[in-house]
Protein backbone atom coordinates (compact mmCIF):
# COMPACT_ATOMS: atom_id res chain seq x y z
CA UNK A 1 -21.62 15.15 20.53
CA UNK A 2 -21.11 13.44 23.55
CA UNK A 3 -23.75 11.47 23.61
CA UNK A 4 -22.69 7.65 23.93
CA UNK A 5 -24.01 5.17 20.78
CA UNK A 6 -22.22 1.99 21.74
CA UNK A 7 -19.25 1.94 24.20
CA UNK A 8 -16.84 3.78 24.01
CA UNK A 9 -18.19 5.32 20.64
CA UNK A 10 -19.70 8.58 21.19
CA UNK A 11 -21.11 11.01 18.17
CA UNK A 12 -18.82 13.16 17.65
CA UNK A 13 -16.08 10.19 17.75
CA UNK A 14 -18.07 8.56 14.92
CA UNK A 15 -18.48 11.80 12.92
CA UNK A 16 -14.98 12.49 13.04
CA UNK A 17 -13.92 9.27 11.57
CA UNK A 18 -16.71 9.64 9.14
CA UNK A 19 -14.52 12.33 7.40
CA UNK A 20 -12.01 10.14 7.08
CA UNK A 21 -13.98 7.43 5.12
CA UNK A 22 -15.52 10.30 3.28
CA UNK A 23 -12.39 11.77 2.27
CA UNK A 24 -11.19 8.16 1.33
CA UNK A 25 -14.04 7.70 -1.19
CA UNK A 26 -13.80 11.56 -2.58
CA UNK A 27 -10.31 10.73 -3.82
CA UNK A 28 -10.83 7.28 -4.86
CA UNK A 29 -13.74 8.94 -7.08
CA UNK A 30 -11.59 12.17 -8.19
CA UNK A 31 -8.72 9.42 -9.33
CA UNK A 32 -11.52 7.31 -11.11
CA UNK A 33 -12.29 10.76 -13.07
CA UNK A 34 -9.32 11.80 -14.02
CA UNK A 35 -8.41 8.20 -15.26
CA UNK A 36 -11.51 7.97 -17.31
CA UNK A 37 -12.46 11.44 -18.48
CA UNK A 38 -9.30 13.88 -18.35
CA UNK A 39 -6.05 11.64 -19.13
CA UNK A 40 -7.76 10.37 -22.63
CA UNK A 41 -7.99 13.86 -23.58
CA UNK A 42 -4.56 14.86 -22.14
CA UNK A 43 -3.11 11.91 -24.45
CA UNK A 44 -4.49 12.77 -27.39
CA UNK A 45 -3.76 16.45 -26.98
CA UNK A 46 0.20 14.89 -26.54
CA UNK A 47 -0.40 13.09 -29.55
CA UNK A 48 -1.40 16.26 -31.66
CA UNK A 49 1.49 18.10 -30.35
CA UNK A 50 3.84 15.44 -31.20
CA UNK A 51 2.82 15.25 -34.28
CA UNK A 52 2.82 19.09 -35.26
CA UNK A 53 6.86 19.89 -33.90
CA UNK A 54 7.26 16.04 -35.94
CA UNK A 55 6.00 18.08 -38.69
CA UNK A 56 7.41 20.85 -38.06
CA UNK A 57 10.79 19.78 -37.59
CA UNK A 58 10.66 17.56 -41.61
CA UNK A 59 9.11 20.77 -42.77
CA UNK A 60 12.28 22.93 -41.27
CA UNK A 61 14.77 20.21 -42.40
CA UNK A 62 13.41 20.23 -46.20
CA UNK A 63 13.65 24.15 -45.93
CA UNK A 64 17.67 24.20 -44.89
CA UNK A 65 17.40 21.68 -47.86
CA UNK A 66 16.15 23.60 -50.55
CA UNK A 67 17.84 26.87 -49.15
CA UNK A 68 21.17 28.12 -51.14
CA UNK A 69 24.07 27.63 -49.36
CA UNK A 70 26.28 31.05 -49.14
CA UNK A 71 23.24 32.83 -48.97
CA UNK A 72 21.30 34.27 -46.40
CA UNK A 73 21.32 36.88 -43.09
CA UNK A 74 24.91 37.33 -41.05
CA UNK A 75 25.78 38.44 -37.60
CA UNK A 76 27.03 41.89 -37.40
């Protein structure tokens, strides 16, 4: 580790910044993932979502609707 390549540059010097350039190009490739593989998934699963309370909510709007007025459960 001590061993001198160039310098002042020894081994364990260049190793140690080798973890930061490694580290650098992990996150640049977990970010290049997530961008191409995970958030088209994550949008469409929003879109579904979206779509089902839309649905939901017309389907729960026709139902007060069609429902007699007067009628129905109380509080105690």
């Amino acid at each position: 580790m001590n061993t001198s390549l160039s310098g002042h540059l020894t081994i364990g010097l260049a190793l140690g910044l080798g973890q930061f350039v490694l580290m650098g190009v992990i996150v640049w490739r977990y970010l290049v993932h997530m961008r191409t593989h995970v958030t088209p998934v994550v949008r469409g699963l929003r879109g579904l979502v979206r779509h089902q309370e839309s649905a939901e909510h017309q389907r729960a709007a026709f139902e007060a609707r069609r429902a007699p007025r007067g009628e129905g459960f109380r509080p105690w």
